[in-house]
Structure formats: structure tokens, C-alpha cells
PDB file of N, CA and C in Angstrom:
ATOM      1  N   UNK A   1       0.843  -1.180   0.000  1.00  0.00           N
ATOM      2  CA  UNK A   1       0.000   0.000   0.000  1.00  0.00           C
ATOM      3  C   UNK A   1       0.893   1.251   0.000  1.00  0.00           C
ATOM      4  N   UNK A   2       1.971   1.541  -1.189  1.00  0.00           N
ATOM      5  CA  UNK A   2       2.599   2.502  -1.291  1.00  0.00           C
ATOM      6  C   UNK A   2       1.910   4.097  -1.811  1.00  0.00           C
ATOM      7  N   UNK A   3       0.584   3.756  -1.703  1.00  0.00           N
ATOM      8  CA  UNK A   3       0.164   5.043  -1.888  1.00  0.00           C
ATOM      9  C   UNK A   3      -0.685   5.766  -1.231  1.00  0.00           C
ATOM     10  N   UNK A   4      -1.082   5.382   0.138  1.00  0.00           N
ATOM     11  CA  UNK A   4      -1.451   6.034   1.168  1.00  0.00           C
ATOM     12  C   UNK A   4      -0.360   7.494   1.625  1.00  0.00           C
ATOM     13  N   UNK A   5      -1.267   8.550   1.720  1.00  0.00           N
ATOM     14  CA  UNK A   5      -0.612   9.721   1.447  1.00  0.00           C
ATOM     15  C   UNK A   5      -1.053  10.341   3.030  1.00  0.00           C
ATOM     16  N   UNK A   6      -2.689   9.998   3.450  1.00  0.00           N
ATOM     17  CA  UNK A   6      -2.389  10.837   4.804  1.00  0.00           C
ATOM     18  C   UNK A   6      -3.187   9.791   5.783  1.00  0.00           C
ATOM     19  N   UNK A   7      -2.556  10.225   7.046  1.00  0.00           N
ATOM     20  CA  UNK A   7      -3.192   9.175   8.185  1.00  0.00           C
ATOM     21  C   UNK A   7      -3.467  10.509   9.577  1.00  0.00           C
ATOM     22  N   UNK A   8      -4.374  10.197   9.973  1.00  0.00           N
ATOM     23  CA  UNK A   8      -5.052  10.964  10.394  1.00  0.00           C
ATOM     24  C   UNK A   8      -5.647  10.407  11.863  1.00  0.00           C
ATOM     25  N   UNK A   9      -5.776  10.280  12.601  1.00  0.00           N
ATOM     26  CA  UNK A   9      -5.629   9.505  13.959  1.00  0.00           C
ATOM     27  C   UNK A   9      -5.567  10.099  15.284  1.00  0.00           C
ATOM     28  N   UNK A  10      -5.306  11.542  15.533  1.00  0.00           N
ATOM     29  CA  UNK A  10      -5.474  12.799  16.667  1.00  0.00           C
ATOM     30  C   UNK A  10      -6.679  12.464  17.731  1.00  0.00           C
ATOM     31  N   UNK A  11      -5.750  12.144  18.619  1.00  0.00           N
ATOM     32  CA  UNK A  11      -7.253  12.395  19.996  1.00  0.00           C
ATOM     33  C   UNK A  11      -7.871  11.013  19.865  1.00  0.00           C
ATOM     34  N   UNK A  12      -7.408   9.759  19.629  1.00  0.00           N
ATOM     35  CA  UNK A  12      -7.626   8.670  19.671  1.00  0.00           C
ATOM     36  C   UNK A  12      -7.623   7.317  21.048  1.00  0.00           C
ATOM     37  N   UNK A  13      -6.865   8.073  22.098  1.00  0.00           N
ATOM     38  CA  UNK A  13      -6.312   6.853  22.588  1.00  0.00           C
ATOM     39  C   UNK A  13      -5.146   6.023  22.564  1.00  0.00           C
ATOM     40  N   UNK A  14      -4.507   6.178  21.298  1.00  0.00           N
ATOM     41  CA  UNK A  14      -3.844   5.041  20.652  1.00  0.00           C
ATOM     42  C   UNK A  14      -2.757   5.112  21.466  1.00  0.00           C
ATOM     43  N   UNK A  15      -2.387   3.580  21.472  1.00  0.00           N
ATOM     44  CA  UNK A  15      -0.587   3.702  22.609  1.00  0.00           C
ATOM     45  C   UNK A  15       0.153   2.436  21.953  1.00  0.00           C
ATOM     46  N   UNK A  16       1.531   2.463  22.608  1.00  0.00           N
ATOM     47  CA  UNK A  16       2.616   1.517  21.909  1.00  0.00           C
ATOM     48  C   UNK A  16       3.568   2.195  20.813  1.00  0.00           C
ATOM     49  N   UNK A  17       4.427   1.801  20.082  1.00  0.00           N
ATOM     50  CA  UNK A  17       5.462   2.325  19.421  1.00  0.00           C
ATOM     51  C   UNK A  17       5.055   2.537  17.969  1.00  0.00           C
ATOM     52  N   UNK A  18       5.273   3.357  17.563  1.00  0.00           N
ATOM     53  CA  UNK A  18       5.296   3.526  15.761  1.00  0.00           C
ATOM     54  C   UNK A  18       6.045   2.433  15.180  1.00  0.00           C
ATOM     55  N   UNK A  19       5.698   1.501  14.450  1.00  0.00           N
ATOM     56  CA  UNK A  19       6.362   0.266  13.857  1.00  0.00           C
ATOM     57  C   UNK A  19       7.967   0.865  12.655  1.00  0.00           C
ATOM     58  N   UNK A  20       8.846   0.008  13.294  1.00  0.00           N
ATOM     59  CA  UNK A  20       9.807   0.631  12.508  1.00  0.00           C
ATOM     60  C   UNK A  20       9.750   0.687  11.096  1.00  0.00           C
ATOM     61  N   UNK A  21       8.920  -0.545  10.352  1.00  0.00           N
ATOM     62  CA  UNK A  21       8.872  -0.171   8.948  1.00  0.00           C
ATOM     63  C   UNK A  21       7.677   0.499   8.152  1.00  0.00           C
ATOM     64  N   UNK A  22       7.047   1.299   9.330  1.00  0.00           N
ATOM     65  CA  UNK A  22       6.241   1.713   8.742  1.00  0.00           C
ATOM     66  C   UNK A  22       5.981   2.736   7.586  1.00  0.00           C
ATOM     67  N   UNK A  23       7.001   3.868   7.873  1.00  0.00           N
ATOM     68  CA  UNK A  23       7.555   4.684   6.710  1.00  0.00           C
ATOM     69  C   UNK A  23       8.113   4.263   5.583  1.00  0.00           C
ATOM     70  N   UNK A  24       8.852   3.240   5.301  1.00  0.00           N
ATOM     71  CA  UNK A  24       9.311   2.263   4.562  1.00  0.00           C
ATOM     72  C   UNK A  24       8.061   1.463   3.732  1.00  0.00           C
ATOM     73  N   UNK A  25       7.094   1.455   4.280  1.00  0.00           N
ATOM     74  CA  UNK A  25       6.240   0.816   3.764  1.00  0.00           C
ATOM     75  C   UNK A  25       5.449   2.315   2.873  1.00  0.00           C
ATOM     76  N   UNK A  26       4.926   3.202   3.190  1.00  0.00           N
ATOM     77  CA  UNK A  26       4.488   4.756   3.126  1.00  0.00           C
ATOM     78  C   UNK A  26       5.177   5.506   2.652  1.00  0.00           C
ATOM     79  N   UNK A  27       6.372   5.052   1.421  1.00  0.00           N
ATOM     80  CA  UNK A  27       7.041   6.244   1.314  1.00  0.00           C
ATOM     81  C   UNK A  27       6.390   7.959   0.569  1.00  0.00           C
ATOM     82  N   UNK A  28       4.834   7.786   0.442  1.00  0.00           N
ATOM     83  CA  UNK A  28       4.959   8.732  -0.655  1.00  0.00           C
ATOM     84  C   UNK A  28       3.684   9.326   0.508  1.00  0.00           C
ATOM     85  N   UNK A  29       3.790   9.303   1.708  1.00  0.00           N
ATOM     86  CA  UNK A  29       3.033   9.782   2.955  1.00  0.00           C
ATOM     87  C   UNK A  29       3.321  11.436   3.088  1.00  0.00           C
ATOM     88  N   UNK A  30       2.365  12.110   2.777  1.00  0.00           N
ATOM     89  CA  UNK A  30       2.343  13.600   2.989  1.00  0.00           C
ATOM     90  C   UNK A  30       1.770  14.251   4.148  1.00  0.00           C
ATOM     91  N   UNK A  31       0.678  13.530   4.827  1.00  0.00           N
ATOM     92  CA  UNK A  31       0.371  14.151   6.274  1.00  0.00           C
ATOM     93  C   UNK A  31       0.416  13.235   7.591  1.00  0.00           C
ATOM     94  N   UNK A  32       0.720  13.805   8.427  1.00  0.00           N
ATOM     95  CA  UNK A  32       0.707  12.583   9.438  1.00  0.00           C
ATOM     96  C   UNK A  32       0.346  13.061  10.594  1.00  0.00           C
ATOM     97  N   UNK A  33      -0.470  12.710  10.791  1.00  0.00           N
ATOM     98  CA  UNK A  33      -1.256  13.303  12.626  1.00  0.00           C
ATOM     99  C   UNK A  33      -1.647  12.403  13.195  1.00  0.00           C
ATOM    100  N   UNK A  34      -0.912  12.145  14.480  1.00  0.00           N
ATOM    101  CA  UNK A  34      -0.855  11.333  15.361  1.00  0.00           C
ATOM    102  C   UNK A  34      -1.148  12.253  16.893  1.00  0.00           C
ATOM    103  N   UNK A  35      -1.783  13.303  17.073  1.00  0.00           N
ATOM    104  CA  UNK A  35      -1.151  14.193  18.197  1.00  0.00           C
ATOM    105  C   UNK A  35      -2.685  13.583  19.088  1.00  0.00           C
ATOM    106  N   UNK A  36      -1.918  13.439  20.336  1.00  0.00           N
ATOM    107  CA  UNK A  36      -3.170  13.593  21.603  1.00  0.00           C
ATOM    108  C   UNK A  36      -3.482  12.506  21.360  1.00  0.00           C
ATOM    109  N   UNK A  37      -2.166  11.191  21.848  1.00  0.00           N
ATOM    110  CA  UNK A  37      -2.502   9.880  21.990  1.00  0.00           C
ATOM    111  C   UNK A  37      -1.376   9.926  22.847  1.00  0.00           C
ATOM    112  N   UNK A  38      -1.191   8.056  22.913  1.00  0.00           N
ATOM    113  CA  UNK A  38      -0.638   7.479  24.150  1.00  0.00           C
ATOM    114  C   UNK A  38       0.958   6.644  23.438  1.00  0.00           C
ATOM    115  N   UNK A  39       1.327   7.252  22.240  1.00  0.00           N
ATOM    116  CA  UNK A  39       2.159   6.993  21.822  1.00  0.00           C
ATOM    117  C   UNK A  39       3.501   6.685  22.555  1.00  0.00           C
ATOM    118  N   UNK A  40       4.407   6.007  22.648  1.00  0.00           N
ATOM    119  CA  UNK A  40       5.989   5.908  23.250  1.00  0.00           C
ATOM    120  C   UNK A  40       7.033   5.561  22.402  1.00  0.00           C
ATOM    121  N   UNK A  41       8.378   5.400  22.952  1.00  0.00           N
ATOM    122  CA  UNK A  41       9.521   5.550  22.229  1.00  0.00           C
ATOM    123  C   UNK A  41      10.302   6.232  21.526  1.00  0.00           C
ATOM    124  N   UNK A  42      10.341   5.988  20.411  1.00  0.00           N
ATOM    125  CA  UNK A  42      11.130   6.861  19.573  1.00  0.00           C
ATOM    126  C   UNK A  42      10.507   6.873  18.197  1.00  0.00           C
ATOM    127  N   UNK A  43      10.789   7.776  17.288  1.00  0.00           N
ATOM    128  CA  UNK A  43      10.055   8.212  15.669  1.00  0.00           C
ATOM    129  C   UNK A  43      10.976   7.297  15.221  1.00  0.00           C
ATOM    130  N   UNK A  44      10.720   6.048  14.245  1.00  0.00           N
ATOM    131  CA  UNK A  44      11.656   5.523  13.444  1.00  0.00           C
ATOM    132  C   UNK A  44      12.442   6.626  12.440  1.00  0.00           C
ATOM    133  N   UNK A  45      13.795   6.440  12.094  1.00  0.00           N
ATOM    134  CA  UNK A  45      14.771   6.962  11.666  1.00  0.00           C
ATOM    135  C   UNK A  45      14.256   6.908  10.218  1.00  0.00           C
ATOM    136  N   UNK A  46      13.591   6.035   9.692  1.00  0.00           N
ATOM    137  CA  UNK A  46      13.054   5.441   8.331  1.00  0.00           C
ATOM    138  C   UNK A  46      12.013   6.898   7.795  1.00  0.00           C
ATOM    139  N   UNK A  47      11.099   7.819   9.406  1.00  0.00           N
ATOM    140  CA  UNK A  47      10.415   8.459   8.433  1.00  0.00           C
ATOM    141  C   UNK A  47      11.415   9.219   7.635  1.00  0.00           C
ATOM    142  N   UNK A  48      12.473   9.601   7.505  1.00  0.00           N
ATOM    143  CA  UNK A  48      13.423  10.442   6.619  1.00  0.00           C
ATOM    144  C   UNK A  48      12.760  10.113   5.274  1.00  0.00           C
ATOM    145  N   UNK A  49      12.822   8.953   4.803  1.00  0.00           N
ATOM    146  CA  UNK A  49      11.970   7.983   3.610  1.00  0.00           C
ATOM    147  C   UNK A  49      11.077   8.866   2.830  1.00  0.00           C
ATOM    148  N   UNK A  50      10.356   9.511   3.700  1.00  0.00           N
ATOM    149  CA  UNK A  50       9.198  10.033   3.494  1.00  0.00           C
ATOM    150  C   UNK A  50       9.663  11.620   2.899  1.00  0.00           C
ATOM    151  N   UNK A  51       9.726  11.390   1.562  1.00  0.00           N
ATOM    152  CA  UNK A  51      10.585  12.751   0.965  1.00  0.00           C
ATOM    153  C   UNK A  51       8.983  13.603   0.905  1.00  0.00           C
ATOM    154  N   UNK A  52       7.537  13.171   0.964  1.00  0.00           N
ATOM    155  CA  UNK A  52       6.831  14.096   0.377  1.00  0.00           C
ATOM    156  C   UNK A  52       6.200  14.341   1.651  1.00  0.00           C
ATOM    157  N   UNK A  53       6.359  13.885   2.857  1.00  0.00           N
ATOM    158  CA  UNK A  53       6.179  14.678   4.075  1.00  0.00           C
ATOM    159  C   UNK A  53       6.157  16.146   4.205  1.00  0.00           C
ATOM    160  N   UNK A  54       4.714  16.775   4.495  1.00  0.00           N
ATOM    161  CA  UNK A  54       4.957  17.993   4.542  1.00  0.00           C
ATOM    162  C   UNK A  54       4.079  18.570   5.954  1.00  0.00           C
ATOM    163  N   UNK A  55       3.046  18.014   6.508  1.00  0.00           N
ATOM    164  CA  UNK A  55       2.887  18.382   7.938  1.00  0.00           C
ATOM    165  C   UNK A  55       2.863  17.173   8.482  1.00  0.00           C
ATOM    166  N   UNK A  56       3.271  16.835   9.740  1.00  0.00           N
ATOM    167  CA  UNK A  56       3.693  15.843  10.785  1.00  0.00           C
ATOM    168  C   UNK A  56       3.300  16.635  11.897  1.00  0.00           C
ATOM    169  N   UNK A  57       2.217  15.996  12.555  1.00  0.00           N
ATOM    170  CA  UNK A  57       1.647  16.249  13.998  1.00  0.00           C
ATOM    171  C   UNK A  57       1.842  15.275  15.096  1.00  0.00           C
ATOM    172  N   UNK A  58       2.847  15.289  16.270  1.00  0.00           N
ATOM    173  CA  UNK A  58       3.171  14.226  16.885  1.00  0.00           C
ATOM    174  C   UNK A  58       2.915  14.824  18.455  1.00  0.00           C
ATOM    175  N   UNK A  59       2.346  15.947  18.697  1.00  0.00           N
ATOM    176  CA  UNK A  59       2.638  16.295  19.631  1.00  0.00           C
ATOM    177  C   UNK A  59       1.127  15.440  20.401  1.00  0.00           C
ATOM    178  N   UNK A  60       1.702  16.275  22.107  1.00  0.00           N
ATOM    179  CA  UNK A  60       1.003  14.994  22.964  1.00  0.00           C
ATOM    180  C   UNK A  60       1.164  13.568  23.359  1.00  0.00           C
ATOM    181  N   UNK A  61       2.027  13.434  22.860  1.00  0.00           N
ATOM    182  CA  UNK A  61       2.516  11.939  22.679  1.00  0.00           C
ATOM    183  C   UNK A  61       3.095  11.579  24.069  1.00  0.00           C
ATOM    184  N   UNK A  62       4.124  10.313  24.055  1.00  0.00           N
ATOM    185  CA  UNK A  62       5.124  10.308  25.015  1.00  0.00           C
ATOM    186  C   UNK A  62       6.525   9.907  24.104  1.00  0.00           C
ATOM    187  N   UNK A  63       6.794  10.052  23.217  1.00  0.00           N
ATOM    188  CA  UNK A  63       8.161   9.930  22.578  1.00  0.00           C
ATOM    189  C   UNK A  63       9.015  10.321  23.489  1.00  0.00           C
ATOM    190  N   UNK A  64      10.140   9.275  23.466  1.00  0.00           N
ATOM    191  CA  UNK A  64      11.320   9.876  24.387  1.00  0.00           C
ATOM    192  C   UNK A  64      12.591  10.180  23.055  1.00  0.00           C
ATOM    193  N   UNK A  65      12.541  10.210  21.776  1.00  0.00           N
ATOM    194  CA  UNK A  65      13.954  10.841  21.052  1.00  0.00           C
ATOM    195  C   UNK A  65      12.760  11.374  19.590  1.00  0.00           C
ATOM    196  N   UNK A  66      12.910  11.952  19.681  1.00  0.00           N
ATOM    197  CA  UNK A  66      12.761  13.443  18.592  1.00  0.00           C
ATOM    198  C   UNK A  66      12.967  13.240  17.490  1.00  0.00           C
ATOM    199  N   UNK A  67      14.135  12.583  17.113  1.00  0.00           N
ATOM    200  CA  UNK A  67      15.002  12.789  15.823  1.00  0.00           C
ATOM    201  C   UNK A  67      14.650  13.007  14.778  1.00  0.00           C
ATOM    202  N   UNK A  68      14.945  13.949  14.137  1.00  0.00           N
ATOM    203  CA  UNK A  68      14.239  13.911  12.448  1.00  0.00           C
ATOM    204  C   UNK A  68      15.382  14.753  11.624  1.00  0.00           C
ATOM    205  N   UNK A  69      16.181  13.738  10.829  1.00  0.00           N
ATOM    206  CA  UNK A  69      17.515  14.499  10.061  1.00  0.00           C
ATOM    207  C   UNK A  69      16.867  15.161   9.113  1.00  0.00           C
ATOM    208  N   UNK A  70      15.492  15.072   8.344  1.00  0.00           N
ATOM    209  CA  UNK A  70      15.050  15.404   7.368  1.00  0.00           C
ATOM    210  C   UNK A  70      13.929  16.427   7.242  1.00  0.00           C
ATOM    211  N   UNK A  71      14.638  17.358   8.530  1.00  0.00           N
ATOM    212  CA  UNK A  71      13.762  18.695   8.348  1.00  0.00           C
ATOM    213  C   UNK A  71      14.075  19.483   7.098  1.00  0.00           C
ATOM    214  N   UNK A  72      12.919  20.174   6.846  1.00  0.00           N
ATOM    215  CA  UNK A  72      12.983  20.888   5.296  1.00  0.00           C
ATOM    216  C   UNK A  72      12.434  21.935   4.972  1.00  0.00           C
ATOM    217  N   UNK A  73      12.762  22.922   4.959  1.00  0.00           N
ATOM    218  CA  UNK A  73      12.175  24.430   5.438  1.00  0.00           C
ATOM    219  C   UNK A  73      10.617  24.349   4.148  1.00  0.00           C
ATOM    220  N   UNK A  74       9.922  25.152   4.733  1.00  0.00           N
ATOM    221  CA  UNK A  74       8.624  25.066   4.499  1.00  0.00           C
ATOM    222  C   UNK A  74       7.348  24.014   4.699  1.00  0.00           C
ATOM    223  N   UNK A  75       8.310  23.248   5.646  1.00  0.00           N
ATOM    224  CA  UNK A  75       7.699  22.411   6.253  1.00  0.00           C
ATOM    225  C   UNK A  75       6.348  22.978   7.515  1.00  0.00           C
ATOM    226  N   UNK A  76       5.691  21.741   7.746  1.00  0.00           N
ATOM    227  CA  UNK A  76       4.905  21.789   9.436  1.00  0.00           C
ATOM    228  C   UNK A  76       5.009  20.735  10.401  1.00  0.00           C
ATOM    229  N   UNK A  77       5.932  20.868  11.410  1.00  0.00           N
ATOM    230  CA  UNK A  77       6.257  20.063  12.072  1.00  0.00           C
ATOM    231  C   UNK A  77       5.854  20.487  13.825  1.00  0.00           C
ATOM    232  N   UNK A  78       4.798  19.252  13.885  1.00  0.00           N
ATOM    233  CA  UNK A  78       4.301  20.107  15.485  1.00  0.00           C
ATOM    234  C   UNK A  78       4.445  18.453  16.676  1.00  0.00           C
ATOM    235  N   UNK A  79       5.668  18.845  17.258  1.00  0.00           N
ATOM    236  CA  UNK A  79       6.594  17.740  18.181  1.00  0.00           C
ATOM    237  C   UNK A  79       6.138  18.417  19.505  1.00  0.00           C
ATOM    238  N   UNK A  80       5.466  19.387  19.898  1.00  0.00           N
ATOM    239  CA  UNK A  80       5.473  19.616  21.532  1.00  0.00           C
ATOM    240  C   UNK A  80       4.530  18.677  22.597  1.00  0.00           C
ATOM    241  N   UNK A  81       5.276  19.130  24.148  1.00  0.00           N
ATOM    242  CA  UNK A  81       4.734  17.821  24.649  1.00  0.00           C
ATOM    243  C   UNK A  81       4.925  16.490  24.667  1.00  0.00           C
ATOM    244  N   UNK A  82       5.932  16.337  24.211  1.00  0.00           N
ATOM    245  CA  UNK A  82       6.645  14.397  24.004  1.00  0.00           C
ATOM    246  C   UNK A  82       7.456  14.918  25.556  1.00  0.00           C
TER     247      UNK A  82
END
């Protein structure tokens, strides 16, 4: 299913880790909102993958590492609250 573009999921409940291949699987994923769940761990390193990423909503979460090498100005990236 390489052509799922947005996932949408905010204010759900949801808990446990983001699967590491999940971006890998999604590479052509443009929105991603996950914010105001029960999320943990860490953002797989893989979303980098995701060249057509352009807003990512993670905040609320409980992520304990941040990382994202593949910030890209004109981006929307909303991480507060991990």
C-alpha cells in the first residue's frame, strides 16, 4: 500500500510504538497526525523515507527521542509535549 498519502488519527487513545517499517512501507506519505494519543519511544529513523512529508503532527505523545535528520524548510512540524 505505497500510496497512502495521509493518516489521520489525533485524539484517539492510541498507545505503543510507531512500527519501525512503517515509513518504509508509506514512502509517498504527505500528512501525518498522530497528536493527543498514548504513543511511546522513539520516531523511526526510516520516516526520513518520506521525501513528500509535509505536515507531521506528533505532539502529545510520550516519545522519548525526537530525531528527524530530514527537516525541510517550508515544512509543518508540530513535536510539543513528548
Amino acid at each position: 500500500m505505497t500510496s497512502l498519502r495521509v493518516v489521520k488519527f489525533g485524539y484517539n487513545s492510541l498507545n505503543g510504538s510507531l512500527p519501525n517499517d512503517f515509513f518504509n512501507q508509506h514512502p509517498q506519505l504527505e500528512n501525518l497526525i498522530l497528536n493527543n494519543n498514548q504513543f511511546e519511544g522513539s520516531i523511526p529513523r526510516s520516516i526520513g523515507n518520506c521525501t513528500s512529508l509535509i505536515y507531521l503532527v506528533l505532539a502529545s505523545n510520550f516519545f522519548t527521542e525526537l530525531f528527524f535528520e530530514n527537516y525541510k524548510k517550508g515544512r509543518s512540524y508540530h513535536l510539543q509535549s513528548n
